[in-house]
N, C-alpha and C. Protein backbone atom coordinates (compact mmCIF):
# COMPACT_ATOMS: atom_id res chain seq x y z
N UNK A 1 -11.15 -70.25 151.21
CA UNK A 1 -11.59 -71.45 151.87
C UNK A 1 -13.00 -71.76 151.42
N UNK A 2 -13.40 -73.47 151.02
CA UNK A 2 -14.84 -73.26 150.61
C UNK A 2 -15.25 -74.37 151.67
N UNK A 3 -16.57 -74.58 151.93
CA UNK A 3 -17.21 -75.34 152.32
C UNK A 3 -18.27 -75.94 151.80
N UNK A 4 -18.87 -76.95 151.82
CA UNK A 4 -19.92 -77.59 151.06
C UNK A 4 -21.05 -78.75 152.31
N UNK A 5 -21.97 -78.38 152.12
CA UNK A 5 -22.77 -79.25 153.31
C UNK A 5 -23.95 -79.36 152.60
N UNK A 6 -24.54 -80.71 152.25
CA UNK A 6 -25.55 -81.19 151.53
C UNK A 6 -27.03 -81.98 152.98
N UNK A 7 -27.94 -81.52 152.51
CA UNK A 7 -28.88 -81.85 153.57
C UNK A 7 -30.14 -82.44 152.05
N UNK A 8 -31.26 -83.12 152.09
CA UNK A 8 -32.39 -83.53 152.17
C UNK A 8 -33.09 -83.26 152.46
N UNK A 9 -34.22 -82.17 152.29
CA UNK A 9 -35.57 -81.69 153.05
C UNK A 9 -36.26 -82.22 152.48
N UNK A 10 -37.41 -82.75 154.15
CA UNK A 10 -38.50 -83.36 153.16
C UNK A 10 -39.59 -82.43 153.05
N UNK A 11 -39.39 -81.53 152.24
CA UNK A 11 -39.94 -80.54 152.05
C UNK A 11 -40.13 -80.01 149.56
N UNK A 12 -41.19 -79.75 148.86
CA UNK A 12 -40.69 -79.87 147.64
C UNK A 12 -39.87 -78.88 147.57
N UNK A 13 -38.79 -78.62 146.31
CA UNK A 13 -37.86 -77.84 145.87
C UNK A 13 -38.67 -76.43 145.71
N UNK A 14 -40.13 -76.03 145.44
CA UNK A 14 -40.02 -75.02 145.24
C UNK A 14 -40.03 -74.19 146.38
N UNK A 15 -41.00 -74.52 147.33
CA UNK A 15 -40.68 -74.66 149.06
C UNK A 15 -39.63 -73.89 149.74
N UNK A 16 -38.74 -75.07 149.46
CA UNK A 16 -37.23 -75.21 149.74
C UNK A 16 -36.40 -73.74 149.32
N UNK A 17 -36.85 -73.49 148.16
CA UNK A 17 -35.88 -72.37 147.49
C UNK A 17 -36.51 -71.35 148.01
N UNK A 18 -38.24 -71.44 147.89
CA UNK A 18 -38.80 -69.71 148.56
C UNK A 18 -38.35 -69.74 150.04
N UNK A 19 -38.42 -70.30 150.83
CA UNK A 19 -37.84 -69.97 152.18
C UNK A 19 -36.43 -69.99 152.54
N UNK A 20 -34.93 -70.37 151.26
CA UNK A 20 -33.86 -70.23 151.56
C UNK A 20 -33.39 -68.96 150.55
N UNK A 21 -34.77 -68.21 150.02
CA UNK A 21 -34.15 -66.81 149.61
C UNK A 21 -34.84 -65.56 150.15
N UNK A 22 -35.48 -66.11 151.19
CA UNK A 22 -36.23 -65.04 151.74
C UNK A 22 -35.61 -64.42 153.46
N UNK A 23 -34.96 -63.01 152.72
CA UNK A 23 -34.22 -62.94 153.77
C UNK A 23 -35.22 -62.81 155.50
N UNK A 24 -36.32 -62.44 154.93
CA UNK A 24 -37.22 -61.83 156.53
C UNK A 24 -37.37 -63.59 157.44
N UNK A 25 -37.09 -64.51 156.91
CA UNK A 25 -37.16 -65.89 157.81
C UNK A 25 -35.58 -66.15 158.19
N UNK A 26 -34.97 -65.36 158.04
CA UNK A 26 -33.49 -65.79 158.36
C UNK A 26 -33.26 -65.87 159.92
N UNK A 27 -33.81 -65.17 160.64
CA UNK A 27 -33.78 -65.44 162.38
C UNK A 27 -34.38 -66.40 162.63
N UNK A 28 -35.17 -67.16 161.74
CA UNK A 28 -35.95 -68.10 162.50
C UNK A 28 -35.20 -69.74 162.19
N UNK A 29 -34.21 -69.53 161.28
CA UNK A 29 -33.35 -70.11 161.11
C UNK A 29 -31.88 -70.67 161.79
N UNK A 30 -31.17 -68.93 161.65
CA UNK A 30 -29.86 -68.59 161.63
C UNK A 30 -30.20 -68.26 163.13
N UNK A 31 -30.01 -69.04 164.39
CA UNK A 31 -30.09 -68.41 165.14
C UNK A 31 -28.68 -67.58 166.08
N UNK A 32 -27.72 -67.03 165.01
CA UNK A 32 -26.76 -66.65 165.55
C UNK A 32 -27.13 -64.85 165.58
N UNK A 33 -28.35 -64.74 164.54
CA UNK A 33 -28.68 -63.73 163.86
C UNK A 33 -29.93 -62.68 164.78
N UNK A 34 -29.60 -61.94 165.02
CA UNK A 34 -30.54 -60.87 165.86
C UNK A 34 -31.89 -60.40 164.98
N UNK A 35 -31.69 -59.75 164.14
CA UNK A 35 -32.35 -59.39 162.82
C UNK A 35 -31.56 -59.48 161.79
N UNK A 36 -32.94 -58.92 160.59
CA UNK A 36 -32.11 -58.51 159.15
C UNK A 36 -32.85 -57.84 159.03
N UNK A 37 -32.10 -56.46 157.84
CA UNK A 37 -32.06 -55.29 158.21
C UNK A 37 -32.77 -54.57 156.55
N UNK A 38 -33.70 -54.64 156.15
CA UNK A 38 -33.72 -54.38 154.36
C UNK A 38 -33.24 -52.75 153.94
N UNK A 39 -32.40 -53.07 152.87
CA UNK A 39 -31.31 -51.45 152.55
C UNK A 39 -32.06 -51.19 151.45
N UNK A 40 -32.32 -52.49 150.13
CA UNK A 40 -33.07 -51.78 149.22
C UNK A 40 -33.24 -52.78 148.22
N UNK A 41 -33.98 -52.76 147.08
CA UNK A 41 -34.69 -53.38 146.56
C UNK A 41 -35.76 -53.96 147.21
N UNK A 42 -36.33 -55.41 146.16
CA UNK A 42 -37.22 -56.06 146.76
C UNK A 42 -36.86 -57.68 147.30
N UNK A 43 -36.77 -57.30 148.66
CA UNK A 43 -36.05 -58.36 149.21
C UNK A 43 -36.04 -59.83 148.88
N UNK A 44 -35.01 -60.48 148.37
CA UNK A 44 -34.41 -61.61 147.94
C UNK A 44 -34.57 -61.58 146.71
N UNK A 45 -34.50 -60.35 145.91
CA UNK A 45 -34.67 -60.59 144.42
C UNK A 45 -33.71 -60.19 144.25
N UNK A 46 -32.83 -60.41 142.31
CA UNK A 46 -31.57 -59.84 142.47
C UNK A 46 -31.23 -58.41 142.37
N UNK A 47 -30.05 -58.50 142.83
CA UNK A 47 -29.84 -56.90 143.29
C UNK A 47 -30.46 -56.22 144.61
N UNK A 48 -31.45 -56.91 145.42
CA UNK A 48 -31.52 -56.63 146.48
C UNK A 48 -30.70 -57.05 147.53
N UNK A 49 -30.59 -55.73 148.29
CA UNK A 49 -29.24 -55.42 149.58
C UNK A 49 -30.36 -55.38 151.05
N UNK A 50 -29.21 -55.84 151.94
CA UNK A 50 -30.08 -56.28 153.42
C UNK A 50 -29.06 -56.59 154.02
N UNK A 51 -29.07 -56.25 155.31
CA UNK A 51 -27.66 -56.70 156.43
C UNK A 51 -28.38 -57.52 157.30
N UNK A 52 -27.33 -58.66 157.72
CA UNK A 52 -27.44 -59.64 158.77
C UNK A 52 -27.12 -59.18 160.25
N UNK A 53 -27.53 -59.03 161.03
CA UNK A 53 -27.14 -58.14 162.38
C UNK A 53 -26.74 -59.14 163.50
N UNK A 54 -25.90 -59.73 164.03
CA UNK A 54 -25.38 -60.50 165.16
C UNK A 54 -26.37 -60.18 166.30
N UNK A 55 -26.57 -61.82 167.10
CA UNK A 55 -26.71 -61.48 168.42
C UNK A 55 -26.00 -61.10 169.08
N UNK A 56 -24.44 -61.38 169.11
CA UNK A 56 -23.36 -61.32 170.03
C UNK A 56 -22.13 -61.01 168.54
N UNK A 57 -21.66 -59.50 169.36
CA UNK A 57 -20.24 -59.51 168.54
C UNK A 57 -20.61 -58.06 168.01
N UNK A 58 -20.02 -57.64 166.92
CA UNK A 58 -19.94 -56.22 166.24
C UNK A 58 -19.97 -56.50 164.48
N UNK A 59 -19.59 -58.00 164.24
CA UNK A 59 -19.39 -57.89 163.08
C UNK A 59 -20.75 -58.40 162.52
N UNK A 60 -21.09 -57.49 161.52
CA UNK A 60 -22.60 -58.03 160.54
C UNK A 60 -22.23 -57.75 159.29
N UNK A 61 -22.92 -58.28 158.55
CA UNK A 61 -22.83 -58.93 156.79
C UNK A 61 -23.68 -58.14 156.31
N UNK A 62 -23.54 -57.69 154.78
CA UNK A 62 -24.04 -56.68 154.30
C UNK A 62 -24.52 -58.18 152.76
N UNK A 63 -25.43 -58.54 152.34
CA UNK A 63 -25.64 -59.57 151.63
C UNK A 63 -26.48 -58.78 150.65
N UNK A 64 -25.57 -59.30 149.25
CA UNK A 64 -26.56 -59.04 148.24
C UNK A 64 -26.87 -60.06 147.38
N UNK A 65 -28.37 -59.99 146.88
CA UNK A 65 -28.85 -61.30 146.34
C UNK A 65 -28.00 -61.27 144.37
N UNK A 66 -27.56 -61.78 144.65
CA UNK A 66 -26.72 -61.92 142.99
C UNK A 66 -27.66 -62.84 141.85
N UNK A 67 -28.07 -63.60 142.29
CA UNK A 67 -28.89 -64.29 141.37
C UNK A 67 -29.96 -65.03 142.45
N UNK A 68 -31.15 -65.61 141.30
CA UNK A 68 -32.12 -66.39 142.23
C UNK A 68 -33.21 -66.93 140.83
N UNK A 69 -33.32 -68.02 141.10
CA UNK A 69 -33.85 -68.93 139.88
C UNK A 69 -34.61 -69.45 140.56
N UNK A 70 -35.18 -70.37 140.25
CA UNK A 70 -36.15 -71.54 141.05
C UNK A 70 -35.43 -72.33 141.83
N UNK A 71 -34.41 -73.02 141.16
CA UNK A 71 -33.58 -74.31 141.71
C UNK A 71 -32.64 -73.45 142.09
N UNK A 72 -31.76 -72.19 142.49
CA UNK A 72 -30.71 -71.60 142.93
C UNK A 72 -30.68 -70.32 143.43
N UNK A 73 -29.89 -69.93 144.09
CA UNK A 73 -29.68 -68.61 144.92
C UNK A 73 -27.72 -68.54 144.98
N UNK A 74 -27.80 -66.80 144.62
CA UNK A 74 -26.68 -67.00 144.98
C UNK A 74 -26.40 -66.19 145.91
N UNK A 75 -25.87 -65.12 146.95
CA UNK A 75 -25.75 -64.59 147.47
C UNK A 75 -24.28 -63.70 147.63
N UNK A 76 -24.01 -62.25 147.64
CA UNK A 76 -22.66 -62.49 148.46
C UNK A 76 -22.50 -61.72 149.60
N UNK A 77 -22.08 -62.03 150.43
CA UNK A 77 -21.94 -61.66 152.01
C UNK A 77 -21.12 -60.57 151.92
N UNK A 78 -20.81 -59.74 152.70
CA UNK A 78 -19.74 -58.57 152.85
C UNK A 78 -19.42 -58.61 154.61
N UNK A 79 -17.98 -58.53 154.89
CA UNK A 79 -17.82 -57.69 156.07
C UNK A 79 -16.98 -57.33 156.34
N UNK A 80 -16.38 -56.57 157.33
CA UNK A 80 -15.13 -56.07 157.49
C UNK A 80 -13.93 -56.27 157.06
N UNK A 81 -13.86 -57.72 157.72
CA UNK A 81 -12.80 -58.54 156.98
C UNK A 81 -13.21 -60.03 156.20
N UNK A 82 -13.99 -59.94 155.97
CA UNK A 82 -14.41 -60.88 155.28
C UNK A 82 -15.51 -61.10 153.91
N UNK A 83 -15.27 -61.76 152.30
CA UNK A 83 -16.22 -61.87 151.85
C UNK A 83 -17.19 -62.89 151.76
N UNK A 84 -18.11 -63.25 151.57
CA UNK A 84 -18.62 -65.32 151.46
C UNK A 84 -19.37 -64.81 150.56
N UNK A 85 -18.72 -65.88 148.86
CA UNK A 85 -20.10 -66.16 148.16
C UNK A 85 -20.75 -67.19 148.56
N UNK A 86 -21.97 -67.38 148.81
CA UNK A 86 -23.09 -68.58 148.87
C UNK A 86 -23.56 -69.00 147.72
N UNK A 87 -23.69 -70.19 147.36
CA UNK A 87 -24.42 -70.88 146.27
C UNK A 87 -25.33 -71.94 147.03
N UNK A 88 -26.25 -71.54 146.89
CA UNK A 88 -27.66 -72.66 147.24
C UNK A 88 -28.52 -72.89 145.76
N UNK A 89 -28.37 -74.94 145.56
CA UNK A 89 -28.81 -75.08 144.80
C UNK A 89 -29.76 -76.09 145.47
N UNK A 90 -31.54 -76.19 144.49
CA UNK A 90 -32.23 -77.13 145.37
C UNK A 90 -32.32 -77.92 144.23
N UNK A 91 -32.16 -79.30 144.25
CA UNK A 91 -32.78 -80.67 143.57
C UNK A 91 -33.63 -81.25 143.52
N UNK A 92 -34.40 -81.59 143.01
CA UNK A 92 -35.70 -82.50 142.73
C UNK A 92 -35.12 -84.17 143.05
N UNK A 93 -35.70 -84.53 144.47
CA UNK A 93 -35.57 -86.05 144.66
C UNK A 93 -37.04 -86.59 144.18
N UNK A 94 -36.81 -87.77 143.58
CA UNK A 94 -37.62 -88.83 143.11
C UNK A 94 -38.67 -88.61 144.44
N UNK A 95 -38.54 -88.73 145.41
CA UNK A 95 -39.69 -89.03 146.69
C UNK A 95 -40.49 -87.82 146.61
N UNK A 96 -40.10 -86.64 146.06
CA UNK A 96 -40.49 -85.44 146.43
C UNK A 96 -39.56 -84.77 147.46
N UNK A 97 -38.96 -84.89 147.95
CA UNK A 97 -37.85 -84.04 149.02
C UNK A 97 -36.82 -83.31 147.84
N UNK A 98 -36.07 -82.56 148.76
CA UNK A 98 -35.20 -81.54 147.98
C UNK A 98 -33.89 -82.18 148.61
N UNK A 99 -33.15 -82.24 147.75
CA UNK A 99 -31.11 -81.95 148.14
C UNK A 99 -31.14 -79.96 147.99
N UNK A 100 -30.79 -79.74 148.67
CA UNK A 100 -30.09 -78.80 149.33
C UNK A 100 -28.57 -78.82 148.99
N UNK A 101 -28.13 -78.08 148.47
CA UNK A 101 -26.32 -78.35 148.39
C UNK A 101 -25.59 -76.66 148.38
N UNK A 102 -25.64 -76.47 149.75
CA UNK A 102 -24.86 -75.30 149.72
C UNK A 102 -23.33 -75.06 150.14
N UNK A 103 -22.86 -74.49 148.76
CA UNK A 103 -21.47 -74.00 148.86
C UNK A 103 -21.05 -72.76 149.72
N UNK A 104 -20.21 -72.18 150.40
CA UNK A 104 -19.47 -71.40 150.88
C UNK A 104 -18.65 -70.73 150.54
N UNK A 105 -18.00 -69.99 150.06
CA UNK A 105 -16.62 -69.63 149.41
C UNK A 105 -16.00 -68.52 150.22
N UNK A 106 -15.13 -68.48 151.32
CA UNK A 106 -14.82 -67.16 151.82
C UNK A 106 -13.44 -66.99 151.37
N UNK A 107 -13.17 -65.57 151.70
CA UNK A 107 -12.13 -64.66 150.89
C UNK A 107 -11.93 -63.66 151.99
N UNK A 108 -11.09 -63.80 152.74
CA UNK A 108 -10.66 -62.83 154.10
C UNK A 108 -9.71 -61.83 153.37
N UNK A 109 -9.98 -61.08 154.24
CA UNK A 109 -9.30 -59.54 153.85
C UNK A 109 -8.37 -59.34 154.22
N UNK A 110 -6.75 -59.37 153.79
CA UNK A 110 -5.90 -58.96 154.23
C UNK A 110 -4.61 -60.29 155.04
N UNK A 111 -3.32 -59.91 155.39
CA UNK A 111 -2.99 -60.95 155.94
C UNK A 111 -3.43 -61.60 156.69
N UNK A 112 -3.76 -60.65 157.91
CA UNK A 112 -4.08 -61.27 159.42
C UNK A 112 -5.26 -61.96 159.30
N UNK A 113 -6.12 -61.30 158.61
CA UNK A 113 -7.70 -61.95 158.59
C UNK A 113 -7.15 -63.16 157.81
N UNK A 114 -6.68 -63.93 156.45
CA UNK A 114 -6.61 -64.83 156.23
C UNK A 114 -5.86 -66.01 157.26
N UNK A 115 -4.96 -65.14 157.88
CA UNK A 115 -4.36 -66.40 158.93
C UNK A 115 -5.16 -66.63 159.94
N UNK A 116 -6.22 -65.90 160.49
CA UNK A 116 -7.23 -66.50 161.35
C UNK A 116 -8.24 -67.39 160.32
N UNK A 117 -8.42 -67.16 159.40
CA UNK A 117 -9.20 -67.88 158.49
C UNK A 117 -8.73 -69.37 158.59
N UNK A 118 -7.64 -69.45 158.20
CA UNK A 118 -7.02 -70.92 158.54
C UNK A 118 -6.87 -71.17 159.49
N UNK A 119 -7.04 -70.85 160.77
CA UNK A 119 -7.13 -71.13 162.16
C UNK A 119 -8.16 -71.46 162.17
N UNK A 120 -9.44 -70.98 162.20
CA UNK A 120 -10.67 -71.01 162.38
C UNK A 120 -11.41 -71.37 161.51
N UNK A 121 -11.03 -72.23 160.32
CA UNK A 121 -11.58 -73.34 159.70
C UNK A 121 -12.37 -74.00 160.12
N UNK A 122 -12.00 -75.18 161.14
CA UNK A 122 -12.92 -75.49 161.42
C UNK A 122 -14.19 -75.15 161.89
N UNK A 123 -14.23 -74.06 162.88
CA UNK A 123 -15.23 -73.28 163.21
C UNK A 123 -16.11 -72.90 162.33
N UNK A 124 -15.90 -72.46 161.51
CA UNK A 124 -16.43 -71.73 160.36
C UNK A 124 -17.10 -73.14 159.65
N UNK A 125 -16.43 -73.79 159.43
CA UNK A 125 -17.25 -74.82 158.27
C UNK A 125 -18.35 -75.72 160.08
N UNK A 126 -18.23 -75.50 160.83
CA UNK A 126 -19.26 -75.94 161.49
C UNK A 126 -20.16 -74.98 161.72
N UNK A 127 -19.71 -74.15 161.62
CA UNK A 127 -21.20 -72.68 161.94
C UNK A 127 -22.07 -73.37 160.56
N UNK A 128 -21.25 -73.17 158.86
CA UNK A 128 -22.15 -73.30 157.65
C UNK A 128 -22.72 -74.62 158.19
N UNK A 129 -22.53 -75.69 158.81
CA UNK A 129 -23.03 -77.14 158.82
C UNK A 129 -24.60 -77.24 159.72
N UNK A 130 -24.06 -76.17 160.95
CA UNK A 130 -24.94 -76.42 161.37
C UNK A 130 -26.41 -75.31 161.15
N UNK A 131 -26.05 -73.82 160.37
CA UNK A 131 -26.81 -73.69 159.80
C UNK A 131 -27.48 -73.78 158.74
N UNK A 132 -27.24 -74.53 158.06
CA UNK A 132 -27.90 -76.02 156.83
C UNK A 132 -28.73 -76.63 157.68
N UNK A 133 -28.78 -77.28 158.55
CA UNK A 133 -29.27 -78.25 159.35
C UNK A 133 -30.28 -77.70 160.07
N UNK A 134 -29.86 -76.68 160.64
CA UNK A 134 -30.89 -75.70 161.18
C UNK A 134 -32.31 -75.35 160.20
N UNK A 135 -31.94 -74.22 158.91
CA UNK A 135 -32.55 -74.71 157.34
C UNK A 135 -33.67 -75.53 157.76
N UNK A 136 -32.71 -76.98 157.35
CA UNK A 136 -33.74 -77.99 156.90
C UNK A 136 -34.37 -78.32 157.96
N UNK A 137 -34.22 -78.54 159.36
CA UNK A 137 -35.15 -78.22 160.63
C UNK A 137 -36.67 -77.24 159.93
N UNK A 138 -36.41 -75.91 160.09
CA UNK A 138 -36.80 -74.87 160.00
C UNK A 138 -37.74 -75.33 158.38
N UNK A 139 -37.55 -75.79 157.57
CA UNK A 139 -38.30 -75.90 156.52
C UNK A 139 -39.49 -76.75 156.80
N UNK A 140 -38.85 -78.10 157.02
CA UNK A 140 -39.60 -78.97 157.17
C UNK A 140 -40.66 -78.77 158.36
N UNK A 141 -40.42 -77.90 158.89
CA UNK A 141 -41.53 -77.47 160.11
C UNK A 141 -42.62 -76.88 159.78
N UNK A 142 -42.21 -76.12 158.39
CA UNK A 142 -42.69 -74.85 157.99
C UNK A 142 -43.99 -75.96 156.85
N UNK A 143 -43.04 -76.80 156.16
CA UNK A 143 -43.94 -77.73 155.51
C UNK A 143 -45.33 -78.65 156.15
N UNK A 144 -44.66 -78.97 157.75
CA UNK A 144 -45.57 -79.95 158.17
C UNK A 144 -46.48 -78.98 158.87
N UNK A 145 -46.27 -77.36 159.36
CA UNK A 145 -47.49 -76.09 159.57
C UNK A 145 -48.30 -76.10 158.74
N UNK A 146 -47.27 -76.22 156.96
CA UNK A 146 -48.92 -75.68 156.00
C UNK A 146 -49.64 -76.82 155.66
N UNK A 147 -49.32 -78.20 156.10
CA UNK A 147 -50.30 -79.51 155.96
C UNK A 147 -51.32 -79.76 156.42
N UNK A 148 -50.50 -79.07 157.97
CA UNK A 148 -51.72 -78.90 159.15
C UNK A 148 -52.97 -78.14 158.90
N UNK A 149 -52.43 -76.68 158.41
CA UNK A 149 -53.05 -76.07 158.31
C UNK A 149 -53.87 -75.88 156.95
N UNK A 150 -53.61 -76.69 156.05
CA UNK A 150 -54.43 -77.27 154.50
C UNK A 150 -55.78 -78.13 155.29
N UNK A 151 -55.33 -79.40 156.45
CA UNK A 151 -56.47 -80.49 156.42
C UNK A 151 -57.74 -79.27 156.88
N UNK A 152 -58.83 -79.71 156.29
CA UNK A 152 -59.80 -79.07 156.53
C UNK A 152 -60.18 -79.56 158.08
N UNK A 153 -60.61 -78.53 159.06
CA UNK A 153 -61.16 -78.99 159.95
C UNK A 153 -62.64 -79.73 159.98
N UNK A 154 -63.24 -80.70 160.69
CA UNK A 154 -64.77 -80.98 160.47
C UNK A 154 -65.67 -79.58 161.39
N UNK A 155 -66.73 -79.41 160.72
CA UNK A 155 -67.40 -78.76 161.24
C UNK A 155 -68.29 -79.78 162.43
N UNK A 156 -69.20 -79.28 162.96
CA UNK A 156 -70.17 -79.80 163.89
C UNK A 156 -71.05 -80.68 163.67
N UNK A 157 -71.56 -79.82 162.10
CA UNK A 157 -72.47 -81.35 161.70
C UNK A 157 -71.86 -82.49 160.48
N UNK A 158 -70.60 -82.14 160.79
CA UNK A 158 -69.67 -83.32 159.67
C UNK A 158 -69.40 -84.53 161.10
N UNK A 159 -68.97 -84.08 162.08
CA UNK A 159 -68.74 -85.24 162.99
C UNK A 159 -69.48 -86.14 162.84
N UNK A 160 -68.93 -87.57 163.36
CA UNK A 160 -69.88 -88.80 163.54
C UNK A 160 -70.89 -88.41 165.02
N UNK A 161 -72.27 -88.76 164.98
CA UNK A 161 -73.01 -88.83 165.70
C UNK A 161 -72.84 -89.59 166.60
N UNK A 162 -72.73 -89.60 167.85
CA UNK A 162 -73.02 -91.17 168.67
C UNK A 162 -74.44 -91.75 168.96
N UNK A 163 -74.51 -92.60 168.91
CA UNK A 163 -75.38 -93.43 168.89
C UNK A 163 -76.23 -93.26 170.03
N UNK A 164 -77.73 -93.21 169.84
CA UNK A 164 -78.71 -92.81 171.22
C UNK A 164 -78.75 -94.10 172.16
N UNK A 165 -78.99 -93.45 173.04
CA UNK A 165 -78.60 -94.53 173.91
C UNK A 165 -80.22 -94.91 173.91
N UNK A 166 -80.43 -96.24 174.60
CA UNK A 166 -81.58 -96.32 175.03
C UNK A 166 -81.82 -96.95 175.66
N UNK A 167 -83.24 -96.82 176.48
CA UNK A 167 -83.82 -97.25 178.09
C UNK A 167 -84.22 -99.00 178.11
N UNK A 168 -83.80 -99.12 178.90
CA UNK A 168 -83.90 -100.56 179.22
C UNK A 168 -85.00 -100.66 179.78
N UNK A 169 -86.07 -101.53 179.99
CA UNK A 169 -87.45 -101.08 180.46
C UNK A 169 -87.61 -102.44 181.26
């Protein structure tokens, strides 16, 4: 089963890609997600391994980073009964914002797990939808923090002065 959900951040692509391969911001995202867990390498590079840990439930994802470029990430998920490759690719929009276009690909294990798979289609392609959306929430927040936190504050003697008042006699 694949899924595909395209979002717009107004956030630039390179941005975009460092915070959708960095697994330690994934709770602040994914909020289905308790923690993540680092097994080894150097996290979100390839060949680095890290598990996704549920708030609710037993089942967690064992994700390894397969590739990671500037403009792409690939990921693949592991779990019990289930595999998901991820493909996140980011685009360069003319305005400066990013397309976002992430694929899904799952691969259930076994009979039973694939016939809930097709049951729970829909479910599933709304969990990926709405954590895309979540993402680009979560980015663009992250973008309009470091703007904030770029404008220089004025110091004391940069303020405008007000004007002395004076005595009417």
């Amino acid at each position: 089963m694949k899924s595909i959900v395209v979002v717009d951040v107004d956030a630039p692509p390179k941005e975009v890609a460092s915070l959708f391969a960095d697994p330690s911001v994934n709770t602040k995202w994914m909020h289905d997600i308790e923690r993540y867990e680092p097994v080894s390498g150097k996290q979100g590079m390839p060949g680095s391994v890290y598990r996704l840990i549920p708030k609710r439930g037993s089942m967690f994802f064992t994700a390894t980073v397969v590739k990671r470029y500037p403009d792409q990430l690939e990921l693949n998920l592991d779990a019990e009964n289930v595999t998901v490759e991820v493909h996140g690719t980011m685009k360069s929009l003319a305005d400066g914002r990013t397309r976002l276009i992430s694929k899904e690909n799952f691969k259930f294990k076994g009979v039973w797990n694939r016939a809930y798979g097709v049951l729970a289609r829909p479910a599933i392609k709304k969990a990926h939808r709405e954590h895309i959306h979540a993402f680009k929430k979560f980015a663009e927040q992250q973008r309009q923090q470091r703007e904030r936190d770029a404008t220089p504050l004025r110091t004391k003697d940069q303020r405008p002065r007000p004007k002395k008042k004076t005595r009417k006699q």
